[in-house]
N, C-alpha and C. Protein backbone atom coordinates (compact mmCIF):
# COMPACT_ATOMS: atom_id res chain seq x y z
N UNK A 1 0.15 -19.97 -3.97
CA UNK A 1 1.15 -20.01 -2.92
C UNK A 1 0.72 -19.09 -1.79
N UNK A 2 0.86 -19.53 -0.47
CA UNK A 2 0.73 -18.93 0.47
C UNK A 2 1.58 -17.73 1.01
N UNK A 3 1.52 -16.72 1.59
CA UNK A 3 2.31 -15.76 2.22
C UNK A 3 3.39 -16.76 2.68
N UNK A 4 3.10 -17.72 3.55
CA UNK A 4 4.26 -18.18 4.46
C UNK A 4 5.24 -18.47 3.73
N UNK A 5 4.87 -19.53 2.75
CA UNK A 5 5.53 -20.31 1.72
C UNK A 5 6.58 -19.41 0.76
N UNK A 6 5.78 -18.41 0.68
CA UNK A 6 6.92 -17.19 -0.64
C UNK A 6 7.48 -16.52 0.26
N UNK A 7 7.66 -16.19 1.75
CA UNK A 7 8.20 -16.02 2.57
C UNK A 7 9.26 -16.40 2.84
N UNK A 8 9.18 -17.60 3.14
CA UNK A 8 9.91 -18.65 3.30
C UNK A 8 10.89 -18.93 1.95
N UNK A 9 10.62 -18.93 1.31
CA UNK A 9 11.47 -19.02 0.13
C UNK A 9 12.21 -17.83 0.14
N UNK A 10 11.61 -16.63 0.21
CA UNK A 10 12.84 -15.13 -0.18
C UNK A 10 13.68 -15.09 1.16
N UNK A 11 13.18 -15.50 2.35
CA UNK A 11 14.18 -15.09 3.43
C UNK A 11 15.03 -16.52 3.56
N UNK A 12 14.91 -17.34 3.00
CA UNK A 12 15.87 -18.94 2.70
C UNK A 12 16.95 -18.21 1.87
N UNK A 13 16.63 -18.08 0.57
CA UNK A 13 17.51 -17.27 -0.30
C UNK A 13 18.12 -16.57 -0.10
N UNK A 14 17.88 -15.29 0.95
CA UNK A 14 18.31 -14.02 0.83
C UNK A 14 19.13 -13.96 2.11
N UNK A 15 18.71 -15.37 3.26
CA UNK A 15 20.03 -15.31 4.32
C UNK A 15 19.07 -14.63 5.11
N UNK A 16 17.60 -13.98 5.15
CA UNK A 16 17.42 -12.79 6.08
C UNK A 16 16.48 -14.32 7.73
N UNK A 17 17.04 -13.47 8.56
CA UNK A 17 16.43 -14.11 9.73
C UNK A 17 16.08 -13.19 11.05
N UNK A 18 14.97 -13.84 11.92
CA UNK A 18 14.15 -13.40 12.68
C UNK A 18 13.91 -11.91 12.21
N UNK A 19 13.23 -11.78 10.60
CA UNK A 19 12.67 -10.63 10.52
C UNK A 19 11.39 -11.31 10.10
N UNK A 20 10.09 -9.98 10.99
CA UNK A 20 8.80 -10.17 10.78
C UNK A 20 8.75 -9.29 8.80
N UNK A 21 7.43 -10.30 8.69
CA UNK A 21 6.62 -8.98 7.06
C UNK A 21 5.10 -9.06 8.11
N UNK A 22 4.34 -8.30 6.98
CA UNK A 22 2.77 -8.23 7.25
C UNK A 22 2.12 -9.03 5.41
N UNK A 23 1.62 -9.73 5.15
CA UNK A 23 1.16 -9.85 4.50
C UNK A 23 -0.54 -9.00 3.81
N UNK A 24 -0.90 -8.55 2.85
CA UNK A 24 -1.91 -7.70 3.09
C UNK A 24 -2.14 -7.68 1.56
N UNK A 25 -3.38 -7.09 1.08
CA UNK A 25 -3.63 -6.86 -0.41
C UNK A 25 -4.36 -5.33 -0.65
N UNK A 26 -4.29 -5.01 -1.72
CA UNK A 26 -4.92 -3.27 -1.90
C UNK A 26 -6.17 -3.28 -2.44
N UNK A 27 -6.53 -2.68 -1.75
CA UNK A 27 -8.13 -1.88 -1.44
C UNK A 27 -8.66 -2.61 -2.46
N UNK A 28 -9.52 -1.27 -3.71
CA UNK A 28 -10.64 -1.86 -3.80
C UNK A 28 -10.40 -3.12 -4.99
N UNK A 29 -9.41 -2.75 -5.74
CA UNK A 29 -8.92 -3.91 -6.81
C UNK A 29 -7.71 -4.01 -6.54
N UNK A 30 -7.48 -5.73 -6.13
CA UNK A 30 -6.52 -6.01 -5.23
C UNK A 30 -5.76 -6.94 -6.68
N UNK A 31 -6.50 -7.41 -7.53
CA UNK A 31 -5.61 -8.02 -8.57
C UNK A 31 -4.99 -7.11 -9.44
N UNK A 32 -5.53 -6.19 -9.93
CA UNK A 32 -5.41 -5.09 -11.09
C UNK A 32 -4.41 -4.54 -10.08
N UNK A 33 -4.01 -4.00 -9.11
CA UNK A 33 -2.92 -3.18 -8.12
C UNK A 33 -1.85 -3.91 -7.96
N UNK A 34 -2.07 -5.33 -7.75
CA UNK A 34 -0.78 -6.15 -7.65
C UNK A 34 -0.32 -6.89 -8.53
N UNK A 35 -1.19 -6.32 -10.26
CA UNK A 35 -0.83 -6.56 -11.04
C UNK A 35 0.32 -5.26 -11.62
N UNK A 36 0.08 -4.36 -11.12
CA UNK A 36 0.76 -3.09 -11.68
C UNK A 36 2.38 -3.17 -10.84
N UNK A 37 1.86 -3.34 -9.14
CA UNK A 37 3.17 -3.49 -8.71
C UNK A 37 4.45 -4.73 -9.33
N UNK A 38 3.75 -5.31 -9.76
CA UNK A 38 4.85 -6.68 -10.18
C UNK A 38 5.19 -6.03 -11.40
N UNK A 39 4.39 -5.67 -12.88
CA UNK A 39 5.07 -4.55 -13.59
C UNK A 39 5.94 -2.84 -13.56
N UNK A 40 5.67 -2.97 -12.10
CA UNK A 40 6.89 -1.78 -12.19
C UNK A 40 6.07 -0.65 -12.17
N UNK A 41 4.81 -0.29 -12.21
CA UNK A 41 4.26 0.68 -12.60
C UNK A 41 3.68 1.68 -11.22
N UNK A 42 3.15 0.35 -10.34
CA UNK A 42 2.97 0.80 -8.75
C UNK A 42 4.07 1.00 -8.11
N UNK A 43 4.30 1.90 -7.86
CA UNK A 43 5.07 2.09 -6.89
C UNK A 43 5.19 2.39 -5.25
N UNK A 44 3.99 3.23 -4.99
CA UNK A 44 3.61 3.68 -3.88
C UNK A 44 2.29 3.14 -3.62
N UNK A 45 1.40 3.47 -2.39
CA UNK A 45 0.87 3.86 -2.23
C UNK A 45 0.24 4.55 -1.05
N UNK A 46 -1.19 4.78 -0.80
CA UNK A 46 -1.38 5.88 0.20
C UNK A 46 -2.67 5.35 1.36
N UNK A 47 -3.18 5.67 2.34
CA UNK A 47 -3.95 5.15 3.27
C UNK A 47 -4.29 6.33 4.19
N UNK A 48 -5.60 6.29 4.83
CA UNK A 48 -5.88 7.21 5.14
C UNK A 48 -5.40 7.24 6.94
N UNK A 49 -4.72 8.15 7.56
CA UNK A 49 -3.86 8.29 8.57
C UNK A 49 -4.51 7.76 9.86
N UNK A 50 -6.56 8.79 9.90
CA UNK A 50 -7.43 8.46 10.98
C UNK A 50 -7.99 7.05 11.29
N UNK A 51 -7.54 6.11 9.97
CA UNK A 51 -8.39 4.53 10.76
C UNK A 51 -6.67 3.46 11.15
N UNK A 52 -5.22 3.96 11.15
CA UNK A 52 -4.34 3.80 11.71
C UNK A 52 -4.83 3.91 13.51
N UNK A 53 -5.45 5.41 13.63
CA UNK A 53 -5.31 5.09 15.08
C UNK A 53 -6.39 5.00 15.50
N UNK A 54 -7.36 4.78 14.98
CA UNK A 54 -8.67 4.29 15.52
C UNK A 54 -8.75 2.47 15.46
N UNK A 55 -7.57 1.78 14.61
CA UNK A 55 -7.42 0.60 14.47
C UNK A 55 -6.28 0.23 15.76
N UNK A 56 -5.45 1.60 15.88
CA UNK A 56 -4.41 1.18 16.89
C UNK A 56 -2.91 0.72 16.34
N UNK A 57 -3.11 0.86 15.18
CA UNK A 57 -2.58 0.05 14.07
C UNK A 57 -1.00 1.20 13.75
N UNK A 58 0.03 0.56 13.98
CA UNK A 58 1.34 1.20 13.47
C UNK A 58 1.67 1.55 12.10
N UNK A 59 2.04 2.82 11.92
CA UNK A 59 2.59 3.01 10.71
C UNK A 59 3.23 2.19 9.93
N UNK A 60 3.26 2.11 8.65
CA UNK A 60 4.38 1.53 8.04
C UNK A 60 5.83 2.02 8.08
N UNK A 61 7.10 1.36 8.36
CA UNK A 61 8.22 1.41 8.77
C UNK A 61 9.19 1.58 7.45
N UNK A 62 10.06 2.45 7.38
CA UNK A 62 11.05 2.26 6.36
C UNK A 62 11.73 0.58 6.44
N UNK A 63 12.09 -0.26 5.56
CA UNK A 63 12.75 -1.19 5.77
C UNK A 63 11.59 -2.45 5.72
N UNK A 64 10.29 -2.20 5.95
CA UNK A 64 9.64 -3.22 6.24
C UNK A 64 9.18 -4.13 4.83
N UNK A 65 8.91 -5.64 5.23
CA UNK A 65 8.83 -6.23 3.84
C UNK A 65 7.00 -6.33 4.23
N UNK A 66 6.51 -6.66 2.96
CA UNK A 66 5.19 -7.04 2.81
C UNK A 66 4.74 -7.90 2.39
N UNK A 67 4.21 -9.08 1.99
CA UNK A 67 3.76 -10.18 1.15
C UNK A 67 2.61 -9.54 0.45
N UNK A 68 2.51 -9.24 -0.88
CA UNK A 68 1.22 -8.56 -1.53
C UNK A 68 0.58 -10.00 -1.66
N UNK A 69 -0.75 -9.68 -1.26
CA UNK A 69 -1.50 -10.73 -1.92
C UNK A 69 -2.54 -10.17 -2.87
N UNK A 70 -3.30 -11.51 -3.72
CA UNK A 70 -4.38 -11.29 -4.72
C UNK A 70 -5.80 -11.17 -4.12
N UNK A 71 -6.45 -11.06 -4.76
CA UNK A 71 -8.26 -10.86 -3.97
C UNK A 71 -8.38 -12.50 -3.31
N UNK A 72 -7.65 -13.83 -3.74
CA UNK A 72 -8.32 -14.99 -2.97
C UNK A 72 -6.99 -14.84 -2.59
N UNK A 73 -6.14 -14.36 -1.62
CA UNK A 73 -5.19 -14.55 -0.50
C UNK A 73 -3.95 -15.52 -1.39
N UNK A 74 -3.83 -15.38 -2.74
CA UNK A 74 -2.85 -15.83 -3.08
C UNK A 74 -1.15 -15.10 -2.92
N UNK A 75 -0.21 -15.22 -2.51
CA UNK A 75 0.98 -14.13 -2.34
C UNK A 75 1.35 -14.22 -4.23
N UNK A 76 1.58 -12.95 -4.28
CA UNK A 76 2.08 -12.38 -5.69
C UNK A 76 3.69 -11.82 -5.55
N UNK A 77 4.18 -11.15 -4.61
CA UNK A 77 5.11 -11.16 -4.52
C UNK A 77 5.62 -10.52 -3.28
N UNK A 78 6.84 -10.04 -2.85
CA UNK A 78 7.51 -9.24 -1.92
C UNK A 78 8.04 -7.65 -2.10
N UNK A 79 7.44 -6.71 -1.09
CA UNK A 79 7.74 -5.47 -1.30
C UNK A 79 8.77 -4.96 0.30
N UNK A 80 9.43 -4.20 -0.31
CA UNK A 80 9.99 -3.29 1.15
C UNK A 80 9.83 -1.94 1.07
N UNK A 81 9.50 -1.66 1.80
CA UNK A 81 9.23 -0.01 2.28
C UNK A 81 10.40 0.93 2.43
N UNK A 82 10.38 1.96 1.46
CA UNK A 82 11.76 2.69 1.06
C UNK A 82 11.43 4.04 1.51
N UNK A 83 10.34 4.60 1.54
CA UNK A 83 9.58 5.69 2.07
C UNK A 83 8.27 6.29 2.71
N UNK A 84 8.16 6.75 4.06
CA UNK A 84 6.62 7.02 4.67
C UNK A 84 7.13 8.11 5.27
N UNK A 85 5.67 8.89 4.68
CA UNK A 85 5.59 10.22 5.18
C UNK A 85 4.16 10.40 5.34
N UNK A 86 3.53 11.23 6.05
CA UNK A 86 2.09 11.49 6.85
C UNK A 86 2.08 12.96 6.40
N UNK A 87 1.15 13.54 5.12
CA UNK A 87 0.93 14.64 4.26
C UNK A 87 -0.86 14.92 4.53
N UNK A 88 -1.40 16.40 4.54
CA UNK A 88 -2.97 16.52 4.23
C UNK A 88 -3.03 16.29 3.01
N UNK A 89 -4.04 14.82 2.64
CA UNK A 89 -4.54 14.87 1.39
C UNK A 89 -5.19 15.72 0.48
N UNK A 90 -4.96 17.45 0.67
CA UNK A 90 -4.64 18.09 -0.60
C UNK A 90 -3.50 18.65 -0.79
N UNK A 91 -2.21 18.33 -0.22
CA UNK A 91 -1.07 18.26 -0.41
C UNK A 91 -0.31 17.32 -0.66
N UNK A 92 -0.94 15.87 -0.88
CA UNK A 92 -0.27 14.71 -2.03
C UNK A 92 0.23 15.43 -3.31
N UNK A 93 0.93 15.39 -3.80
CA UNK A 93 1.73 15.91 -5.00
C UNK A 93 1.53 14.70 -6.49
N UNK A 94 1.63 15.57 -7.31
CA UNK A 94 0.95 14.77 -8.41
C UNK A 94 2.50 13.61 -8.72
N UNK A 95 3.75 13.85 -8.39
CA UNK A 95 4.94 12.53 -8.48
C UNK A 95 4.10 11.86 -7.59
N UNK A 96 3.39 11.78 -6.28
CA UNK A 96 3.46 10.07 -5.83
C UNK A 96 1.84 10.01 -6.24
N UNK A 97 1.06 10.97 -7.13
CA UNK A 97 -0.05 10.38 -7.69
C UNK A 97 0.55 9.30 -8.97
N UNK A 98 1.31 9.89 -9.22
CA UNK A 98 1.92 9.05 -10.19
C UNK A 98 2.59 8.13 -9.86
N UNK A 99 3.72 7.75 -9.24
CA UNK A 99 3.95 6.40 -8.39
C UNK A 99 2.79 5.42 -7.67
N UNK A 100 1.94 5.87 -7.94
CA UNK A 100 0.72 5.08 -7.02
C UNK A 100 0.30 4.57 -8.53
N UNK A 101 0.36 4.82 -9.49
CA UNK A 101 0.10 4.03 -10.90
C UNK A 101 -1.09 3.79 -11.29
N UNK A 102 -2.14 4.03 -11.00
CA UNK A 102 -3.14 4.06 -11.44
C UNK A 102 -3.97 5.01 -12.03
N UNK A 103 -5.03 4.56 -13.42
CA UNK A 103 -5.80 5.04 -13.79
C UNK A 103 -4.34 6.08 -14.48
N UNK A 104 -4.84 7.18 -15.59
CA UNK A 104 -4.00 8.37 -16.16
C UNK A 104 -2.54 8.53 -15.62
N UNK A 105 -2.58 8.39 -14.22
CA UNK A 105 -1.98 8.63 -13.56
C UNK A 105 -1.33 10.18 -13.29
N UNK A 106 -2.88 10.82 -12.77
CA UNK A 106 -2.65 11.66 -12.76
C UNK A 106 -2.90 12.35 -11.36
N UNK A 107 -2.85 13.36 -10.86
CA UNK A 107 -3.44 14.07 -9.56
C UNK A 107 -4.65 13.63 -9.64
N UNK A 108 -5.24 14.42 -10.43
CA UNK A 108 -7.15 14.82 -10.15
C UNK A 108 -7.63 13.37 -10.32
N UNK A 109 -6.79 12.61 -11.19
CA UNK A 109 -7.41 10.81 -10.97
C UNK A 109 -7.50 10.71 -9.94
N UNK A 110 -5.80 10.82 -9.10
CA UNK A 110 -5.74 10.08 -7.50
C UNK A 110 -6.77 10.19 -7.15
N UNK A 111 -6.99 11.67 -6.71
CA UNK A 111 -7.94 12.61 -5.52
C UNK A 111 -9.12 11.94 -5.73
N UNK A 112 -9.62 11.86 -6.82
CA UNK A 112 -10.79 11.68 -7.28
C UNK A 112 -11.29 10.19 -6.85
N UNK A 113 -10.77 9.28 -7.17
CA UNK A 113 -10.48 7.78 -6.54
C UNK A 113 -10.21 7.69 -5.24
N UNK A 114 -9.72 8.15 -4.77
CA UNK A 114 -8.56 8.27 -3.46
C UNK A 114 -10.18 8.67 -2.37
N UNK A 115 -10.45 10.12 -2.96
CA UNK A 115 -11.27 10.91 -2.23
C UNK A 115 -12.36 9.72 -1.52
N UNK A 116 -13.19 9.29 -3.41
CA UNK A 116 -14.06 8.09 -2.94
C UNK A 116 -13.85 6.98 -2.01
N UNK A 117 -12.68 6.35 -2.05
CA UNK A 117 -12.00 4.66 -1.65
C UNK A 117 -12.32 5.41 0.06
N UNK A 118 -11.72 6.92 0.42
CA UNK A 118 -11.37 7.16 2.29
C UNK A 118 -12.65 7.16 2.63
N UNK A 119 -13.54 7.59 2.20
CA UNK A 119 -14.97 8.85 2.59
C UNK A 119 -15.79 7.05 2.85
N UNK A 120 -15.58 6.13 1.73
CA UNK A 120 -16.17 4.71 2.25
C UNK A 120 -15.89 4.21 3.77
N UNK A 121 -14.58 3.91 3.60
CA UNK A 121 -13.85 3.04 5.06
C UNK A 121 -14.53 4.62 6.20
N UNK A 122 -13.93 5.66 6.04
CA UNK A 122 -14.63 6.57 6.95
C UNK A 122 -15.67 6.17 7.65
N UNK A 123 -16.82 6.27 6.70
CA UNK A 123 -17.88 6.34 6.81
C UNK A 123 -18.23 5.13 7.68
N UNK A 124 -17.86 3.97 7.51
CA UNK A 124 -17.81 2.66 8.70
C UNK A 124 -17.65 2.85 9.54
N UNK A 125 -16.50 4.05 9.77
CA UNK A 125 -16.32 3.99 11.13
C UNK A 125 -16.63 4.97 11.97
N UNK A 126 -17.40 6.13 11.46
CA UNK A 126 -18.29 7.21 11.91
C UNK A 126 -17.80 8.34 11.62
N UNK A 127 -16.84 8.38 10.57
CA UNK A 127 -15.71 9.61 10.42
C UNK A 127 -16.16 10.05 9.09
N UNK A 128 -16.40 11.74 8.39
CA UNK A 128 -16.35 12.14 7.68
C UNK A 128 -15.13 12.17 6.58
N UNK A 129 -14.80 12.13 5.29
CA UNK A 129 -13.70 12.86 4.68
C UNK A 129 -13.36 14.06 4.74
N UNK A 130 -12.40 14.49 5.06
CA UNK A 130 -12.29 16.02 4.65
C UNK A 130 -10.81 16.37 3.75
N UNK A 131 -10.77 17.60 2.91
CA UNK A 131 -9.58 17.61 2.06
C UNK A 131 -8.27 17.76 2.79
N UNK A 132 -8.32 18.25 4.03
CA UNK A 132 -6.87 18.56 4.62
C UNK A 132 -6.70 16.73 5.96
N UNK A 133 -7.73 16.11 5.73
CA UNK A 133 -6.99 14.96 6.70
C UNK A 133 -5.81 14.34 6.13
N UNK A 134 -5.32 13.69 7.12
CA UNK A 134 -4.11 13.41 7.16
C UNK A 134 -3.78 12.38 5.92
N UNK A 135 -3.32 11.61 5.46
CA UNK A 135 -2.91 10.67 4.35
C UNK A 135 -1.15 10.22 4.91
N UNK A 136 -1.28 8.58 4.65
CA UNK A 136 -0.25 8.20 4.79
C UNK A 136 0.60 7.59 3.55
N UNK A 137 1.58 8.30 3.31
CA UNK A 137 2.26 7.74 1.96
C UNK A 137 3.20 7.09 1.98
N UNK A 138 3.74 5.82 0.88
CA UNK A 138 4.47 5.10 1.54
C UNK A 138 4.73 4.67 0.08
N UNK A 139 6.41 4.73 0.32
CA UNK A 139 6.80 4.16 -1.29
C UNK A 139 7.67 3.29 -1.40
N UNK A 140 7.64 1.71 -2.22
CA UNK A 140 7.86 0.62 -2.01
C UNK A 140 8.77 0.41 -3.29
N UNK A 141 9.51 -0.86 -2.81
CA UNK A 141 10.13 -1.28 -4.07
C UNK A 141 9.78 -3.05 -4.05
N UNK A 142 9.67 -3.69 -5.60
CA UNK A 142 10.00 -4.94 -5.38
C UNK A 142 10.76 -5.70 -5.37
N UNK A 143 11.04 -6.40 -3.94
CA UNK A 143 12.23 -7.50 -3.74
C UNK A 143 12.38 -8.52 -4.18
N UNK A 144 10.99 -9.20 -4.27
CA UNK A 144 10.69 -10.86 -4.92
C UNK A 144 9.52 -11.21 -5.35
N UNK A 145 9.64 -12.19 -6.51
CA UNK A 145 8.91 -12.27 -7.40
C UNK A 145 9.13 -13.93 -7.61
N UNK A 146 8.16 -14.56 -8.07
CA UNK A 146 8.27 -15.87 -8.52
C UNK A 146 9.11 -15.71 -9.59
């Protein structure tokens, strides 16, 4: 099923009109992540603050819906955005390492993962990692589900 299509179905249902989503999928394992969010286990997650404005690209919004998709652009389900806050990634706190659900689910996992996944995209775009850049956190709930 397409974004539009499961779209289209939750805002038919739910009465909601002329509201935009973004459809989008997570980083580096996009099935295994939007397999966790549909179990309840993902809750959050985080993005690095410097390729927002080097993309030009707006924060995520309290209230906003998302279409998660799978690695081949299939929609898995619907999320809304319940919390964003802009923290130095060595001041992520080990609760939204843990809402981010992956791996132990622990701090030194996140960082450790986290550290690797920014210092990549960085690096594309001519930017170093460092421990105090910015990090954008953002904590979701799910609205709809097949």
């Amino acid at each position: 099923m397409t974004d539009k299509e499961l779209w289209s179905r939750f805002s038919t249902e739910k009465g909601i009109r002329d509201c935009e989503y973004s459809a989008w999928c997570f980083g580096s394992e996009p099935d295994l992540l939007a397999q966790l969010v549909l179990e309840g286990t993902k809750t959050a997650t985080a993005s690095a603050y410097p390729l927002y404005k080097i993309e030009d690209e707006e924060l995520p919004q309290v209230g906003e819906y998302s279409v998660i998709l799978d690695s081949k652009d299939n929609a898995i389900c619907i999320i809304q955005t319940k919390k964003v806050y802009v923290i130095p990634f060595n001041e992520v706190s080990s609760e939204h390492a843990y809402k981010e659900g992956e791996g132990d689910r622990s701090l030194e996992f996140w960082r450790r993962v986290h550290q690797d996944f920014f210092s990549k995209f960085l690096e594309e775009v001519g930017l170093t990692f460092c421990t105090d850049m910015e990090v954008v956190c953002e904590e979701f709930e799910v609205v709809y589900t097949l």
